[in-house]
N, C-alpha and C. Protein backbone atom coordinates (compact mmCIF):
# COMPACT_ATOMS: atom_id res chain seq x y z
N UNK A 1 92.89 22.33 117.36
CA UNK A 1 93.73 22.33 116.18
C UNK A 1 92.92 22.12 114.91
N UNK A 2 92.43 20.84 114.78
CA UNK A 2 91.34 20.79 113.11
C UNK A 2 90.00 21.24 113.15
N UNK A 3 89.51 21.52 114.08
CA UNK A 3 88.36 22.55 114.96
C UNK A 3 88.62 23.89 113.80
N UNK A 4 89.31 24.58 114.20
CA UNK A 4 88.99 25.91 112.90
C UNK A 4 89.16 25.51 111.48
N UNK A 5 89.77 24.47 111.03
CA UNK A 5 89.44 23.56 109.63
C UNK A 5 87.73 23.34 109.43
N UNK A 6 87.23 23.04 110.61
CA UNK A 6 85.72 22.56 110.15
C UNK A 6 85.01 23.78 110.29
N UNK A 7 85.36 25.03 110.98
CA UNK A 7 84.72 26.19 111.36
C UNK A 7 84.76 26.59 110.31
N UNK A 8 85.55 27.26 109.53
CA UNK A 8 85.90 27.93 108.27
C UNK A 8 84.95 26.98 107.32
N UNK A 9 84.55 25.77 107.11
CA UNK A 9 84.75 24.94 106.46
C UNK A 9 82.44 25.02 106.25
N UNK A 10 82.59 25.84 107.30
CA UNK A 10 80.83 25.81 107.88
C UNK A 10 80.08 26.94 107.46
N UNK A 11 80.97 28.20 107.18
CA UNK A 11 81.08 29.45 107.39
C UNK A 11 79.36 30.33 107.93
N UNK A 12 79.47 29.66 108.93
CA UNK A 12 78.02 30.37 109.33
C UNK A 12 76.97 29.64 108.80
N UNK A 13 75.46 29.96 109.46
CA UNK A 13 74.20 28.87 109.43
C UNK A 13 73.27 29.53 107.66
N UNK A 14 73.94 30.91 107.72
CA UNK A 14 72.96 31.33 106.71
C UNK A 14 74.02 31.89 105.47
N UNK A 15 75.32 31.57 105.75
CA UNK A 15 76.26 31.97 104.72
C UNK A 15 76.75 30.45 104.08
N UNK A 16 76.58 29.86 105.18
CA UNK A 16 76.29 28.19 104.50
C UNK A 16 75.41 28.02 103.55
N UNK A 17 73.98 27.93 104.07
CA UNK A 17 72.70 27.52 103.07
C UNK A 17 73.39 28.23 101.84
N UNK A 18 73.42 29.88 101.20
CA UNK A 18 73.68 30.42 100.27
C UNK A 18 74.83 30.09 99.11
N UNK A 19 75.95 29.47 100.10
CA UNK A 19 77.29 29.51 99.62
C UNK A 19 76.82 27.69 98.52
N UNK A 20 76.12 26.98 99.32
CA UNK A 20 76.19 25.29 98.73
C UNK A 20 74.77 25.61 97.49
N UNK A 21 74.00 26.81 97.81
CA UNK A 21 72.98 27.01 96.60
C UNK A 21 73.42 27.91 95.49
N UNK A 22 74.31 28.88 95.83
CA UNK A 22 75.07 29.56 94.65
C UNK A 22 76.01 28.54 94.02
N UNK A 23 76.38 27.48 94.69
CA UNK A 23 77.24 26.87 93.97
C UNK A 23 76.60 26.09 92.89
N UNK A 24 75.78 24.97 93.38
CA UNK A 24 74.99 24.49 92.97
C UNK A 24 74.10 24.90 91.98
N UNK A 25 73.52 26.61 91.90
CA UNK A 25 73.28 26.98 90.61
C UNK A 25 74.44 27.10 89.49
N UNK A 26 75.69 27.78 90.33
CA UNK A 26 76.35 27.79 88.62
C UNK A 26 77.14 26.65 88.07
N UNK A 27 76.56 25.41 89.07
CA UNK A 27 77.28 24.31 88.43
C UNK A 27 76.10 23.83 87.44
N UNK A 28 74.75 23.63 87.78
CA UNK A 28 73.39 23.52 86.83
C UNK A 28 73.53 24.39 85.70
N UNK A 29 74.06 25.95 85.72
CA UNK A 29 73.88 26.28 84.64
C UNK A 29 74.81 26.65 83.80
N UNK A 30 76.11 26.08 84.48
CA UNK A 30 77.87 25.66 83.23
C UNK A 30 76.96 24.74 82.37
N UNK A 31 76.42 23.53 83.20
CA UNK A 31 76.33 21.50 82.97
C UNK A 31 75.11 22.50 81.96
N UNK A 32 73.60 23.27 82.42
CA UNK A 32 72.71 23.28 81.09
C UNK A 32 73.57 23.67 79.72
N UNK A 33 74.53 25.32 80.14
CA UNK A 33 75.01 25.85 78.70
C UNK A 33 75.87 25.09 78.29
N UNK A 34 76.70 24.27 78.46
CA UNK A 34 77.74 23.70 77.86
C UNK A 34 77.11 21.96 77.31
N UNK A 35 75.74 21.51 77.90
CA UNK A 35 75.88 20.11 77.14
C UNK A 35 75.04 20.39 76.10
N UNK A 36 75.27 18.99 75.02
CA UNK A 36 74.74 19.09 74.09
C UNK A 36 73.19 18.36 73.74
N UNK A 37 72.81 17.92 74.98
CA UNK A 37 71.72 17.23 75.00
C UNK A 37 70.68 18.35 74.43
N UNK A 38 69.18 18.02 74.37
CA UNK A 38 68.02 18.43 74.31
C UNK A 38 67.56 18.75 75.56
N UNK A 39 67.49 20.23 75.17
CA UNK A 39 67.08 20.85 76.85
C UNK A 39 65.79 20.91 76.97
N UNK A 40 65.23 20.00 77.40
CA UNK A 40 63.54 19.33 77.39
C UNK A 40 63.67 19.56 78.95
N UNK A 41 61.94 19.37 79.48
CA UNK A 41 62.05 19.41 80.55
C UNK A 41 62.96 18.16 81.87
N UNK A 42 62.52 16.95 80.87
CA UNK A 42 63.82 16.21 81.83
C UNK A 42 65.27 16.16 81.92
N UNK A 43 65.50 16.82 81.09
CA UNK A 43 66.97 17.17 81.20
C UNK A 43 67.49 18.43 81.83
N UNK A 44 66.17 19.85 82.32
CA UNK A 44 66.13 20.23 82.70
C UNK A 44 66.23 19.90 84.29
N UNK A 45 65.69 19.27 84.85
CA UNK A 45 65.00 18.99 86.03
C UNK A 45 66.09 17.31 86.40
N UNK A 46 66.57 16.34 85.16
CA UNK A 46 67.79 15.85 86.26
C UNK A 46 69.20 16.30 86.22
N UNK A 47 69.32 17.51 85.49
CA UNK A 47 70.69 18.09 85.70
C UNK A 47 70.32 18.73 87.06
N UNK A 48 69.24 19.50 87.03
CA UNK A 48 68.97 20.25 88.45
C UNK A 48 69.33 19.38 89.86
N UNK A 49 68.35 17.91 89.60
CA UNK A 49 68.62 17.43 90.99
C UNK A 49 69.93 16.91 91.02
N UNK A 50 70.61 16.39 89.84
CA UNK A 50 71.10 15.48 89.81
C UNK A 50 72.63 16.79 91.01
N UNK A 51 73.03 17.75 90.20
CA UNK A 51 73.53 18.41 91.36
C UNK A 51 73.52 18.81 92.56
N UNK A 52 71.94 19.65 92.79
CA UNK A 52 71.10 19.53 93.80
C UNK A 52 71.54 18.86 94.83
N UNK A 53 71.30 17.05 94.60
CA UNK A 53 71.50 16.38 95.23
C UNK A 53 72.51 15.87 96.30
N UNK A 54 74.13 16.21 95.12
CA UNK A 54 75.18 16.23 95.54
C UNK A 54 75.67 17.09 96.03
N UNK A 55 75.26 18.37 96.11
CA UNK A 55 75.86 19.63 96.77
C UNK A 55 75.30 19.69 97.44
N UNK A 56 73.95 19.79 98.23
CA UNK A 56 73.14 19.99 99.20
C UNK A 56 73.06 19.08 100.56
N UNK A 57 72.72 17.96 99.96
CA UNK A 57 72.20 17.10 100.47
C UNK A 57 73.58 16.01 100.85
N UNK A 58 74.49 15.37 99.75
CA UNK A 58 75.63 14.89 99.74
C UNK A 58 76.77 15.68 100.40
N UNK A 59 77.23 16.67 99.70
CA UNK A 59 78.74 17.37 100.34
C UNK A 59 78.20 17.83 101.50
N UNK A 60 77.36 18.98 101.17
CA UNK A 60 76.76 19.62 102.56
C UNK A 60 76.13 19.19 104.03
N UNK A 61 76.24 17.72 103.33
CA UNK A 61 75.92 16.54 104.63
C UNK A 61 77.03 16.14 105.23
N UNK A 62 77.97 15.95 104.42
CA UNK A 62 78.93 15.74 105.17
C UNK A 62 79.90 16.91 105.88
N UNK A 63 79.36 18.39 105.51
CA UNK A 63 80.19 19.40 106.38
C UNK A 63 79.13 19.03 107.57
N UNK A 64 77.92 18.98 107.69
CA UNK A 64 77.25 19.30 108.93
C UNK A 64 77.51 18.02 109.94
N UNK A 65 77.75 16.74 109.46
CA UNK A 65 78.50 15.92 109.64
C UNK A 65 79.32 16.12 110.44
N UNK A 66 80.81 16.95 109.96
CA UNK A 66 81.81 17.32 111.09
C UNK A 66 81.53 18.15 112.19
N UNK A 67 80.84 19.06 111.20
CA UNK A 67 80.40 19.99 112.43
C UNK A 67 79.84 19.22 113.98
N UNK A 68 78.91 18.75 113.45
CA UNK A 68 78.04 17.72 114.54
C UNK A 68 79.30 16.85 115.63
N UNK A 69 80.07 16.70 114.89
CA UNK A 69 80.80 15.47 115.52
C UNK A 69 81.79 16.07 115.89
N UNK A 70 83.36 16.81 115.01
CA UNK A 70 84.13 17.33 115.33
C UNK A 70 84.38 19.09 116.03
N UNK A 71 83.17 19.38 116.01
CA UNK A 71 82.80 20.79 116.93
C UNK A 71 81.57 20.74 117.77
N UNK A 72 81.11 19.90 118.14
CA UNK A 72 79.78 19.48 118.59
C UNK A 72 79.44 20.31 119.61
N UNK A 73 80.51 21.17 120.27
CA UNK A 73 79.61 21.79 122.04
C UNK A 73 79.60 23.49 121.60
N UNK A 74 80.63 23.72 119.86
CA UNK A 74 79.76 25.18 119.74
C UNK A 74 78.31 25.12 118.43
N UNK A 75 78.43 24.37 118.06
CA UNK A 75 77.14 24.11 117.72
C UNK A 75 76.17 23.62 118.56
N UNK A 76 76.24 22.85 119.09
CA UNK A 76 75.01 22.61 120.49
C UNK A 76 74.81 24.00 121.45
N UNK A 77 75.82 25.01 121.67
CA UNK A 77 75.52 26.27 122.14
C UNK A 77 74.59 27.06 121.18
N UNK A 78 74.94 27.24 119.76
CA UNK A 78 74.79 27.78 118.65
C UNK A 78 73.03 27.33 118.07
N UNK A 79 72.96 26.03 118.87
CA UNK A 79 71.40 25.61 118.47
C UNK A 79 70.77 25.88 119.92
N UNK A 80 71.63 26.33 121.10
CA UNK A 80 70.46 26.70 121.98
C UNK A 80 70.56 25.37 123.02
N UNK A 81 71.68 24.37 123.04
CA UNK A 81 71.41 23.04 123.69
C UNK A 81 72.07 22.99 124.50
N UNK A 82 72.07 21.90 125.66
CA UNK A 82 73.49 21.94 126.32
C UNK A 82 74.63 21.31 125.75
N UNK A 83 75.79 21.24 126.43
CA UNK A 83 77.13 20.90 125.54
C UNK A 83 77.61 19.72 126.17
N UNK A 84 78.33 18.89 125.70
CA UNK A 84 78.74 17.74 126.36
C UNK A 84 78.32 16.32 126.21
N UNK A 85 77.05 16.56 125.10
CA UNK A 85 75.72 15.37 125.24
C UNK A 85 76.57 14.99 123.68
N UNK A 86 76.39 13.31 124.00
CA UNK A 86 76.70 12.42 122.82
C UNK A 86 76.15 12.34 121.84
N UNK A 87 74.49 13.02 121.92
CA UNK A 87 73.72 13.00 121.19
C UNK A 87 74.36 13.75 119.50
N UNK A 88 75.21 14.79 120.12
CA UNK A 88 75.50 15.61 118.79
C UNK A 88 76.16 14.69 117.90
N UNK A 89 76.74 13.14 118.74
CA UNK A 89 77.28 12.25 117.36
C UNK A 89 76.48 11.77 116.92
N UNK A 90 75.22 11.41 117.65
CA UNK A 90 74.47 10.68 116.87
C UNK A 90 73.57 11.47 115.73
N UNK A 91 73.29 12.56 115.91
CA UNK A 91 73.35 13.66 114.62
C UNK A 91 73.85 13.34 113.64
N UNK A 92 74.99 13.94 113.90
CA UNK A 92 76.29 13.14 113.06
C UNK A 92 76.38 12.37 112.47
N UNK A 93 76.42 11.10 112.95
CA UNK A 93 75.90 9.84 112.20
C UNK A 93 74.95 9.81 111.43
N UNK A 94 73.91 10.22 111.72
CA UNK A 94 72.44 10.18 110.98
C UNK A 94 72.79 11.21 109.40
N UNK A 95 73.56 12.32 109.94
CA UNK A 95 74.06 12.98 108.58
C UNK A 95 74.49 12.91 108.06
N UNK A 96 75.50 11.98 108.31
CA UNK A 96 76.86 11.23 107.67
C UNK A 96 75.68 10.47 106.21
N UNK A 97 75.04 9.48 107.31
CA UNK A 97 73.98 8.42 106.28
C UNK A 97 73.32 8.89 105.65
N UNK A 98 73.08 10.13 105.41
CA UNK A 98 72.05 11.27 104.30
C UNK A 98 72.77 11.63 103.51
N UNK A 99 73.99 12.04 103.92
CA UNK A 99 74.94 12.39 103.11
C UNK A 99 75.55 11.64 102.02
N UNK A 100 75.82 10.19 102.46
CA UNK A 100 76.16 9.19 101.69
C UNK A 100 75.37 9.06 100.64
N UNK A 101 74.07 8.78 100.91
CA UNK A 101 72.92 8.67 99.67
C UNK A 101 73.15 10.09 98.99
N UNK A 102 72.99 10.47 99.37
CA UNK A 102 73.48 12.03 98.22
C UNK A 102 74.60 11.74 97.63
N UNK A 103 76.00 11.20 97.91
CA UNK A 103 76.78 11.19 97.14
C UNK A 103 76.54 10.01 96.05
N UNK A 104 76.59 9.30 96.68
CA UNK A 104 75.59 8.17 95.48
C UNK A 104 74.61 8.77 94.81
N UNK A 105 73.95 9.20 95.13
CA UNK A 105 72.57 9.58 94.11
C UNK A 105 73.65 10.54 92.74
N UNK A 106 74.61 10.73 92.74
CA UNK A 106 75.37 11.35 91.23
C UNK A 106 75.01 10.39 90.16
N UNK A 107 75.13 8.88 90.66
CA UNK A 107 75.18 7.73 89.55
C UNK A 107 74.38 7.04 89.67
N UNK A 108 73.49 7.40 90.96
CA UNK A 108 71.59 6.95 90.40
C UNK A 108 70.45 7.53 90.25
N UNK A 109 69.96 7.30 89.85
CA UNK A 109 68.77 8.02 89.75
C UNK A 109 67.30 7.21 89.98
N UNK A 110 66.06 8.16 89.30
CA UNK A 110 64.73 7.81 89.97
C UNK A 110 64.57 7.50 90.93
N UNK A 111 64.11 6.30 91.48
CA UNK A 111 63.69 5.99 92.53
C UNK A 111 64.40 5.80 93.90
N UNK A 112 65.62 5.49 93.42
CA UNK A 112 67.16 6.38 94.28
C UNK A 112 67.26 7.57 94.80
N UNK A 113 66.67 8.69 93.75
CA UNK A 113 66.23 9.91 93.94
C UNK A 113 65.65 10.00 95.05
N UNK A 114 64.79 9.11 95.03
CA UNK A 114 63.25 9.71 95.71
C UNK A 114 63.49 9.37 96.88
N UNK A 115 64.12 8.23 97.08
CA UNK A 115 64.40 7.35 98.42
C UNK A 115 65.72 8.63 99.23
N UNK A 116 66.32 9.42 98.72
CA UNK A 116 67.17 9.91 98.93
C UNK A 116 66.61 11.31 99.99
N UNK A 117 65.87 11.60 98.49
CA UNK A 117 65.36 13.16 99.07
C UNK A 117 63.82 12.72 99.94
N UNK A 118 63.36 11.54 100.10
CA UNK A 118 62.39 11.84 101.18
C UNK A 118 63.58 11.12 102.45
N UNK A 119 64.22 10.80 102.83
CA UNK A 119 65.34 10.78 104.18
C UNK A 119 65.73 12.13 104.23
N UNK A 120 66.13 12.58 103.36
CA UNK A 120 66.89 14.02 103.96
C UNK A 120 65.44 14.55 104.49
N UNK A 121 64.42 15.07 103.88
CA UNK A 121 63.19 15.69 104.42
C UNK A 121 62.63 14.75 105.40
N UNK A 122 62.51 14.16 105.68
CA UNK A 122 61.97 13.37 107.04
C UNK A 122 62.85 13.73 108.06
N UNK A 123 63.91 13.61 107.98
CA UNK A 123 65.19 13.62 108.95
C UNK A 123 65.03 15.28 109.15
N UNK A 124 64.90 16.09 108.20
CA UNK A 124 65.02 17.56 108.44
C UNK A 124 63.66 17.89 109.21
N UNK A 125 62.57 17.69 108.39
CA UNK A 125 61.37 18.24 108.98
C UNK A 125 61.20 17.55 110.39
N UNK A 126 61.57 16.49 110.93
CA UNK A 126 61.87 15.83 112.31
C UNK A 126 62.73 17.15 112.78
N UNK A 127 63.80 17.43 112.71
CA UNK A 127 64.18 18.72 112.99
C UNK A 127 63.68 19.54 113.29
N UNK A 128 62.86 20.16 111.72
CA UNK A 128 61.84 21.58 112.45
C UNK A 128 61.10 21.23 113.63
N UNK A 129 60.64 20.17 113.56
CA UNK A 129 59.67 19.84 115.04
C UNK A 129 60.43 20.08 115.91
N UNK A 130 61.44 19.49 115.77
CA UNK A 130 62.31 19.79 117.34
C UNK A 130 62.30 21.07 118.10
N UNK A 131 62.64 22.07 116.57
CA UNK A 131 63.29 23.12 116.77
C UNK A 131 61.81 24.14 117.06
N UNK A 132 60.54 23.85 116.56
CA UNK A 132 59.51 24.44 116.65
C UNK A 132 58.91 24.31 118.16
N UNK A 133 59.14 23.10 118.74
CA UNK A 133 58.75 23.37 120.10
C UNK A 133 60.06 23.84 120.96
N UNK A 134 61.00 23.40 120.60
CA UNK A 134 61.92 24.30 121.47
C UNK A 134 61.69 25.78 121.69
N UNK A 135 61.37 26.11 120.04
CA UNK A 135 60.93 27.88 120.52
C UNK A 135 59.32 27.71 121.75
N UNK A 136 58.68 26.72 120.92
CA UNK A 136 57.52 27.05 122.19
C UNK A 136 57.10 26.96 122.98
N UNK A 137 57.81 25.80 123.39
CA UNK A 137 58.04 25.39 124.98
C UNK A 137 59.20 26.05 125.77
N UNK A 138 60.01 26.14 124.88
CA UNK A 138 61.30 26.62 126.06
C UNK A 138 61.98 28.28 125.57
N UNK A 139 61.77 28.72 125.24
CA UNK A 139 61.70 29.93 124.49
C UNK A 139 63.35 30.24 123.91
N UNK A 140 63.48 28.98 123.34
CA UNK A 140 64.46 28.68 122.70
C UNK A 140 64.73 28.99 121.17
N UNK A 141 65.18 30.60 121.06
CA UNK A 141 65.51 31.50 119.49
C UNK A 141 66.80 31.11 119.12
N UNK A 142 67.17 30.50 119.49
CA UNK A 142 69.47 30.81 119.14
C UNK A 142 69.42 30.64 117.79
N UNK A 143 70.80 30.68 117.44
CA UNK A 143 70.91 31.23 115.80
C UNK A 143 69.91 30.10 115.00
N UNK A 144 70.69 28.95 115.58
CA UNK A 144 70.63 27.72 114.66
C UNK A 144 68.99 26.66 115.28
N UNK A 145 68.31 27.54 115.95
CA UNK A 145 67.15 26.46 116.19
C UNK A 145 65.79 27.45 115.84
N UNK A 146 65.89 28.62 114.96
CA UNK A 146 65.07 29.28 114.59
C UNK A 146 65.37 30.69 113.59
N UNK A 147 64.45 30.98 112.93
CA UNK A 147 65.25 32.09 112.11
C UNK A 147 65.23 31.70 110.50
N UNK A 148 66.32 31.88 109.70
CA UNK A 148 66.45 31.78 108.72
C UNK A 148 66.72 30.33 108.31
N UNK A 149 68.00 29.66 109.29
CA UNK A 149 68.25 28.40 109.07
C UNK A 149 66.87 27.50 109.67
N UNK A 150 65.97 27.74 110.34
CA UNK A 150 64.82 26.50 110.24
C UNK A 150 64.00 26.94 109.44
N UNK A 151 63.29 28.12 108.75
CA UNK A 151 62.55 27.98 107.84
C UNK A 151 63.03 27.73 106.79
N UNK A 152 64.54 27.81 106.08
CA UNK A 152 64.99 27.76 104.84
C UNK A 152 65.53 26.28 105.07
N UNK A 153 66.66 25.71 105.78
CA UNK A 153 67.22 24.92 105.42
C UNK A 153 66.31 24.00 105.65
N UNK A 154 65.79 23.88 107.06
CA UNK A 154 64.95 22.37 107.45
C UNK A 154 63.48 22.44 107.25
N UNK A 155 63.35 23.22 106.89
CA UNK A 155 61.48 23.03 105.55
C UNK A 155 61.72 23.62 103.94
N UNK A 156 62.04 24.83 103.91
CA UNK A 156 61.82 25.28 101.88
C UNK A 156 63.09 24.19 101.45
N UNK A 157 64.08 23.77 102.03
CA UNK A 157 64.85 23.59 100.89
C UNK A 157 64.42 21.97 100.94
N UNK A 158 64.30 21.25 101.72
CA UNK A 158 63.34 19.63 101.26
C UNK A 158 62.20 19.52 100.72
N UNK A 159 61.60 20.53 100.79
CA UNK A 159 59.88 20.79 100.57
C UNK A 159 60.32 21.20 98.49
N UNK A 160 61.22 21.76 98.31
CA UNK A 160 61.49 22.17 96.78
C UNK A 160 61.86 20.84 96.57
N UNK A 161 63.21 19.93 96.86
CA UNK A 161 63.49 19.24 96.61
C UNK A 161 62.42 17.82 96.30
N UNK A 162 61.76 17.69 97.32
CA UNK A 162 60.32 16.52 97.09
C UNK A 162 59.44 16.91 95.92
N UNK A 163 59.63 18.15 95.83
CA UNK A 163 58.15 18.90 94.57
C UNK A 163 59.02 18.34 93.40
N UNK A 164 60.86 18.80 93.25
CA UNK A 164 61.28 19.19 92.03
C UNK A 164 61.42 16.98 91.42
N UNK A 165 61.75 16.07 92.57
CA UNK A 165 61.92 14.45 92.34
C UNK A 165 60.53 14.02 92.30
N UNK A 166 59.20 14.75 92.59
CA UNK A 166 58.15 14.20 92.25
C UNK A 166 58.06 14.54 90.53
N UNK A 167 58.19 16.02 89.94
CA UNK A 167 58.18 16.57 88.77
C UNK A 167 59.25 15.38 87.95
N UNK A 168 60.30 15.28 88.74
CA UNK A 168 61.34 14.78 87.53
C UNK A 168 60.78 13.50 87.00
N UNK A 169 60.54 12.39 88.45
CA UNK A 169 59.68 11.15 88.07
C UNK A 169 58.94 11.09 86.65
N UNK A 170 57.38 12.29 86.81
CA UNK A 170 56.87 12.49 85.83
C UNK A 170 57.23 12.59 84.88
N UNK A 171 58.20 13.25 84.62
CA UNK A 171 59.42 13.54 83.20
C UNK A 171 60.08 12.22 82.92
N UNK A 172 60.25 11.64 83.53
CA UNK A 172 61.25 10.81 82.85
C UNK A 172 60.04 9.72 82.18
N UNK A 173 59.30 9.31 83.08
CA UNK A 173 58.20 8.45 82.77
C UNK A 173 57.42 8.76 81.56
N UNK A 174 57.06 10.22 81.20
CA UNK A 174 56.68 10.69 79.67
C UNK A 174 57.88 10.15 78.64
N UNK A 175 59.41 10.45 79.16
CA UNK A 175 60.43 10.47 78.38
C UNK A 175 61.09 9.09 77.95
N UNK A 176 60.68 7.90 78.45
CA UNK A 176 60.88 6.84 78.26
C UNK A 176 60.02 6.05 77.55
N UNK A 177 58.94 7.06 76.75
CA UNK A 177 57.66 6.82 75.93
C UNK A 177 58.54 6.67 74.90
């Protein structure tokens, strides 16, 4: 019954990534054209994360969240795993708690930031490992444990995110001169 609520809600591994980064750009660039601040580079770079953060990492944590938990045995097919294992809550859980800091991170910043986006990338790139020997030990391709969603979601998109909260740091630290 709430199973196709979270399906719809997922829409695929690579119509996902696109759908939470298109959003996420035209919410960065309503928030750049419409405020009245000084569009310097730090205001550049924490409007960026500051959404970033919450759409990606925050909301989008908490869809993968359900997914994990409230559809757990076609995503465990879908990553290539077996079905039935509790483990997919404890996923879950762990995403839930990434997720949370993302939603918080709207009303903190710096070093909040940082603490934020190196958990999501630790937690993800722990992932790619997973998913990198699965292909090479077990010749394990399925949608979701190789392909587009492990090079994009669980390495480029934490690997931008760590570059763009190391840059912002710098910015703000000039900007508080």
């Amino acid at each position: 019954m709430y199973l196709n609520i979270f399906k719809n809600l997922y829409l695929g591994g690579f119509m996902f990534s696109l759908f939470y980064i298109a959003l996420a750009v035209l919410i960065i660039a309503v928030n750049m054209y419409f405020s009245e601040k000084e569009k310097n580079t730090f205001f550049v770079l924490e409007t960026t994360l500051k959404w970033l953060i919450l759409i990606l990492i925050g909301i989008g944590g908490v869809i993968v969240f359900m997914m994990h938990t409230f559809n757990s045995d076609a995503i465990a097919k879908q990553i290539g795993w077996a079905t039935g294992s509790p483990f997919q809550l404890e996923v879950g859980a762990a995403n839930l708690a990434i997720a949370v800091l993302g939603i918080i991170s709207y009303w903190q910043r710096k070093m909040f930031w940082l603490a934020t986006v190196i958990a999501y990338a630790v937690f993800l790139y722990g992932a790619a490992g997973v998913h990198i020997n699965e292909m090479m030990n077990n010749n394990n391709y399925a949608q979701y444990n190789s392909g587009f969603f492990l090079w994009f979601s669980d390495i480029i998109v934490p690997t931008i995110l760590l570059i763009l909260v190391f840059f912002y740091l710098k910015a703000a630290k000039s900007n508080s001169r």
